[in-house]
N, C-alpha and C. Protein backbone atom coordinates (compact mmCIF):
# COMPACT_ATOMS: atom_id res chain seq x y z
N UNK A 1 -91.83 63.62 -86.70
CA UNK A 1 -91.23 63.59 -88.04
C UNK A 1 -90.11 62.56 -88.06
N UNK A 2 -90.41 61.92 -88.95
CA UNK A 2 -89.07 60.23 -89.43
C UNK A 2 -88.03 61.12 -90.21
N UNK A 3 -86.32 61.06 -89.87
CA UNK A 3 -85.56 61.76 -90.42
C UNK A 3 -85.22 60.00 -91.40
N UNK A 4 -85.19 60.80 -92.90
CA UNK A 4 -85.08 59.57 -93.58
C UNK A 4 -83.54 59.11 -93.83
N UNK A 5 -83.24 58.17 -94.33
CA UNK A 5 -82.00 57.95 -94.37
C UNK A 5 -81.36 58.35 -95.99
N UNK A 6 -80.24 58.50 -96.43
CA UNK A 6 -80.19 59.27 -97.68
C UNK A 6 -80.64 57.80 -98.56
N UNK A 7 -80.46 56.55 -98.55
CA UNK A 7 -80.66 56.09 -99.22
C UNK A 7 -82.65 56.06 -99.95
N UNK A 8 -83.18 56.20 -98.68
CA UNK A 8 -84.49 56.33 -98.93
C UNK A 8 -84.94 57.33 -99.07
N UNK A 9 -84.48 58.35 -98.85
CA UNK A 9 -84.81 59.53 -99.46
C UNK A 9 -84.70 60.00 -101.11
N UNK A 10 -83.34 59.31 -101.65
CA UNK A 10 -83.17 58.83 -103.20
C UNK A 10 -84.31 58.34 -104.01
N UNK A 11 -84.88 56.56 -103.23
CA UNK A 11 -85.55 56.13 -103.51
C UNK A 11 -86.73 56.50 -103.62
N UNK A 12 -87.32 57.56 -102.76
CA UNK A 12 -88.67 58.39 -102.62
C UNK A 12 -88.61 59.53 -104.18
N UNK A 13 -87.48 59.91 -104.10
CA UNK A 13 -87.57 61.19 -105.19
C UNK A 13 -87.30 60.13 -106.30
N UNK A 14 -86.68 59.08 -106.53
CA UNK A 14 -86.68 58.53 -107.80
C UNK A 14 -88.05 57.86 -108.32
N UNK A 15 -88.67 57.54 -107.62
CA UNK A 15 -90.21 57.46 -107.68
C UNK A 15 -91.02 58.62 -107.88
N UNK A 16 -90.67 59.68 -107.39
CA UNK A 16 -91.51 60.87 -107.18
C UNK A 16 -91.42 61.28 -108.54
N UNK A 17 -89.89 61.57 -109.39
CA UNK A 17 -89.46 61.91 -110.33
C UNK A 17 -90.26 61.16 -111.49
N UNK A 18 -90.35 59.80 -111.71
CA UNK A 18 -90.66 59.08 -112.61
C UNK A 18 -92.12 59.33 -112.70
N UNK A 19 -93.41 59.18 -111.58
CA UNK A 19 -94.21 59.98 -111.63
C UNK A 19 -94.21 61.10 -112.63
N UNK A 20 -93.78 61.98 -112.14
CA UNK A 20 -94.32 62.86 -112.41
C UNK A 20 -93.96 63.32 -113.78
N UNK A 21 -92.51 61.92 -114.70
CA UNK A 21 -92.37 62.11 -116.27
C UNK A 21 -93.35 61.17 -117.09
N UNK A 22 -94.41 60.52 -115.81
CA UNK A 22 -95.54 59.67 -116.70
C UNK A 22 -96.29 60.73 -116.52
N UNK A 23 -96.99 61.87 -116.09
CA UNK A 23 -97.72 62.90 -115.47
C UNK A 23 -97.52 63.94 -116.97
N UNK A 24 -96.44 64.29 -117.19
CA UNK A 24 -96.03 65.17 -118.09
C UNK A 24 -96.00 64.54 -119.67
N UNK A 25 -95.77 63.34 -119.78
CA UNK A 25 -95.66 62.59 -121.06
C UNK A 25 -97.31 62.45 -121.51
N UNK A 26 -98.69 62.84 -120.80
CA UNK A 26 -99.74 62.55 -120.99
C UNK A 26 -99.87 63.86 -121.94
């Protein structure tokens, strides 16, 4: 397991997040 760094861990959920308000806007 890769311990992520906080900055990329941000970057993962701010992607994850946006996903999933194009996911919900359908």
């Amino acid at each position: 397991m890769t311990l992520l760094r906080d900055h990329d861990l941000a970057h993962a959920f701010d992607h994850a997040s946006r996903s999933y308000d194009r996911l919900t806007a359908l």
